[in-house]
Protein backbone atom coordinates (compact mmCIF):
# COMPACT_ATOMS: atom_id res chain seq x y z
CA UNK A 1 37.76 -15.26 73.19
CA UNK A 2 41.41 -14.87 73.29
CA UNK A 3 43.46 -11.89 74.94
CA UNK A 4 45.73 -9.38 72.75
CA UNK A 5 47.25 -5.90 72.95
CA UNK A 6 46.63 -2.78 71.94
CA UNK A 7 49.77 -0.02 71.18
CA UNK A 8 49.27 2.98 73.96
CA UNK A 9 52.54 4.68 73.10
CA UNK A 10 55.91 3.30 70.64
CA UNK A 11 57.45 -0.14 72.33
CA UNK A 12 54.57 -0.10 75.23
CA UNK A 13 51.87 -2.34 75.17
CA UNK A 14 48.59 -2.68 76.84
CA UNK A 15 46.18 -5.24 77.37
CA UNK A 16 43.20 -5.00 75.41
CA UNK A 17 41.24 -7.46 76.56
CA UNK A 18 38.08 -9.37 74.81
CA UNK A 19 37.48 -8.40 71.45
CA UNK A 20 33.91 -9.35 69.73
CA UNK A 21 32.46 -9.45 66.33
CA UNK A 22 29.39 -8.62 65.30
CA UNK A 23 27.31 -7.14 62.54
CA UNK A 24 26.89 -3.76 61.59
CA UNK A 25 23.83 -2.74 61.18
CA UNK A 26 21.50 0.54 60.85
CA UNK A 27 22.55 3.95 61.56
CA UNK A 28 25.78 2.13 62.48
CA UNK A 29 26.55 1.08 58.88
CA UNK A 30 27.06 4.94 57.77
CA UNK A 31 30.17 5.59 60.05
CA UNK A 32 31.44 1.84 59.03
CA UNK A 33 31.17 3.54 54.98
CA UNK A 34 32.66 6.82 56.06
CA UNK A 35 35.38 4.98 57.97
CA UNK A 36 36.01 2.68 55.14
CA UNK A 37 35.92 5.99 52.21
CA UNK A 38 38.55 7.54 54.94
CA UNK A 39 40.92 4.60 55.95
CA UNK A 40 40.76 1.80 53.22
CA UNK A 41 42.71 2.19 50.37
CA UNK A 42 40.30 1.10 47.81
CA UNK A 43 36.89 2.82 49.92
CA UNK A 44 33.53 1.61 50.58
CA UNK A 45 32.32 -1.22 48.59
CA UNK A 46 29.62 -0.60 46.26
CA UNK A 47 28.15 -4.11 46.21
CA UNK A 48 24.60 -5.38 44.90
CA UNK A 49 22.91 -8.06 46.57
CA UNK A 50 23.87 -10.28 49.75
CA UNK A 51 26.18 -8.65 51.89
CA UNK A 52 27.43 -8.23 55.53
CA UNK A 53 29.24 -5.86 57.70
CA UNK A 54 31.15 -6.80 60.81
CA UNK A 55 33.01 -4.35 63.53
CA UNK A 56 35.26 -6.04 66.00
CA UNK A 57 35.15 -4.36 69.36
CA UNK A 58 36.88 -4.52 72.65
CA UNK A 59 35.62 -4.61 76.25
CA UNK A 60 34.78 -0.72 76.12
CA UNK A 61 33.17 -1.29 72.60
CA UNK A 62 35.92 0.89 70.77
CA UNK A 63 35.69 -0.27 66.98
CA UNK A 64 39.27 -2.24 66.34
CA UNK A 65 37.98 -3.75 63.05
CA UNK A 66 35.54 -3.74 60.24
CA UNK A 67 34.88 -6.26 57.46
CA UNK A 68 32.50 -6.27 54.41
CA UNK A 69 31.54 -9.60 53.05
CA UNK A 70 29.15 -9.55 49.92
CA UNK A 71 28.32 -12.22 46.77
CA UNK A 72 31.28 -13.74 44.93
CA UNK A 73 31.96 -12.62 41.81
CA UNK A 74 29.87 -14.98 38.72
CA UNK A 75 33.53 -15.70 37.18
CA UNK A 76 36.39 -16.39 38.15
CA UNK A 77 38.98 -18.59 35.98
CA UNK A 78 40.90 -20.37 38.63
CA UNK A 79 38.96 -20.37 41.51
CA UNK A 80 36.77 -22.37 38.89
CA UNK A 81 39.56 -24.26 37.90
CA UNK A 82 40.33 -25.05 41.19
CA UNK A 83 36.84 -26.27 42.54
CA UNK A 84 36.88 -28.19 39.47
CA UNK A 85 33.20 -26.72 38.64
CA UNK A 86 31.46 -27.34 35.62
CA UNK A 87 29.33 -24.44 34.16
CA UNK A 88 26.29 -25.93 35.51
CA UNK A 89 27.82 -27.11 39.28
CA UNK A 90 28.79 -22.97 39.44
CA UNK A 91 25.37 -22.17 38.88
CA UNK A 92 23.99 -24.07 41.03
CA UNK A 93 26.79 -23.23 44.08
CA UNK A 94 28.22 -19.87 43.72
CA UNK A 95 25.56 -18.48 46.26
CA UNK A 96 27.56 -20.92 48.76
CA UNK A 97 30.65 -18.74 48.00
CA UNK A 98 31.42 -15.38 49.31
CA UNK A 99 33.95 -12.73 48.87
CA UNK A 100 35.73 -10.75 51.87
CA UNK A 101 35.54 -7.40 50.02
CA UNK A 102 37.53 -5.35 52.71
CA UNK A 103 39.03 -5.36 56.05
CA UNK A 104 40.12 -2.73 57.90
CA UNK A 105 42.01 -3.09 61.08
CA UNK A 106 41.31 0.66 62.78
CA UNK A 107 44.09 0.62 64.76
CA UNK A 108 47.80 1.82 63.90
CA UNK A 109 49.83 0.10 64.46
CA UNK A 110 47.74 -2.86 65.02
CA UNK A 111 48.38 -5.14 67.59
CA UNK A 112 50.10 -8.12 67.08
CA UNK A 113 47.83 -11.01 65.92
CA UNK A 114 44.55 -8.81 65.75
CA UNK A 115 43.89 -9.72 62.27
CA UNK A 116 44.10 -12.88 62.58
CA UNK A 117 41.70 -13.17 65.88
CA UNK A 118 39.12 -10.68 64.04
CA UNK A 119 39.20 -12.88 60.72
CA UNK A 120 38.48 -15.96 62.99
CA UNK A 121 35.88 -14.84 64.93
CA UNK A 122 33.77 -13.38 61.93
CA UNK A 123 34.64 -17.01 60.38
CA UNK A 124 33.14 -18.65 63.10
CA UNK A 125 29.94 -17.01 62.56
CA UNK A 126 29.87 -16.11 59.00
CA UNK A 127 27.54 -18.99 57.48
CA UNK A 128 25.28 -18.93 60.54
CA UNK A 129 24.49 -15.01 59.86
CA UNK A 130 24.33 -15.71 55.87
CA UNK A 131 21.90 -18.02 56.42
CA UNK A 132 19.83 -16.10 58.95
CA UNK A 133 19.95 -13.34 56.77
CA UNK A 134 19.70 -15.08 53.23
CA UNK A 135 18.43 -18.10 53.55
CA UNK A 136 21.74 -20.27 52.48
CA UNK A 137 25.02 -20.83 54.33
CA UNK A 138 28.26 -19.65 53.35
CA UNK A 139 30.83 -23.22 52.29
CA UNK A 140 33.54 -20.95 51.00
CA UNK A 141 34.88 -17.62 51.62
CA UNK A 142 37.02 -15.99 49.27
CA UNK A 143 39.64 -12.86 49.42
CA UNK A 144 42.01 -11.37 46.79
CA UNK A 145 45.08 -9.60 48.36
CA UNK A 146 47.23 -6.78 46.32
CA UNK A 147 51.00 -8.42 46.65
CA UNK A 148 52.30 -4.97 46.17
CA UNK A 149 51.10 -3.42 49.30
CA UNK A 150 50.05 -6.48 51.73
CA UNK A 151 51.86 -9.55 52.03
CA UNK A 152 48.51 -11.29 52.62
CA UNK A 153 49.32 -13.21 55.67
CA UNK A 154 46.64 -12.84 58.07
């Protein structure tokens, strides 16, 4: 796990130490909605089927970060186009995709590079918790940005 810093106070920075990932689960995945309904711009998903909810943490356990992954959407034009998938092949794969329905970084402003660490940690252990949980891994995760108020580049 890599270092970063956490904003105590304008132009002063403070170490923040480890951050971890891990799922959300339980009576744990209310205040993860409620923080999501409060903080995220387009609220608490709504989705059916396979999903999973991660918090990023620091040393103290303070929640820095929360993500919602859940089943890729049946169609999608040019990610199609892009995989090159027939009908049939998207059948067969599309529970190998996911989609990275939100992420939230809890902390304003957020550290430099936070996003980017969080991302990469849930990454790491994204297909090995699908799987665990659904029976399949995860080959490709997907995310749709709104160029108007991100610029997408975490």
């Amino acid at each position: 796990m890599s270092k970063s810093v956490a904003s105590c106070a304008p132009g002063q920075q403070v170490p923040l130490g480890p951050v971890q990932v891990r799922l959300v689960e339980g009576s744990e995945l209310r205040r993860c909605q409620k923080l999501l309904d409060k903080r995220h711009y387009l609220k608490s998903p709504q989705p059916v089927g396979e999903r999973l909810y991660y918090v990023a943490t620091d040393a103290q356990g303070q929640w820095l970060a929360l993500l919602v992954f859940n089943a890729a959407a049946k169609h999608l034009k040019h990610r199609d186009q892009w995989i090159k998938w027939t009908p049939q092949q998207r059948r067969g794969r599309l529970s190998l995709v996911v989609n990275n329905s939100r992420f939230l970084l809890l902390l304003d402003p957020p550290p430099p590079g936070l996003g980017s660490q969080v991302l990469r940690l849930v990454l790491d252990r994204l297909s090995a918790d699908w799987q665990k949980r659904y029976g399949h891994p995860v080959l490709l995760v997907e995310t749709f940005v709104d160029p108007d108020q991100f610029d997408g580049t975490v």
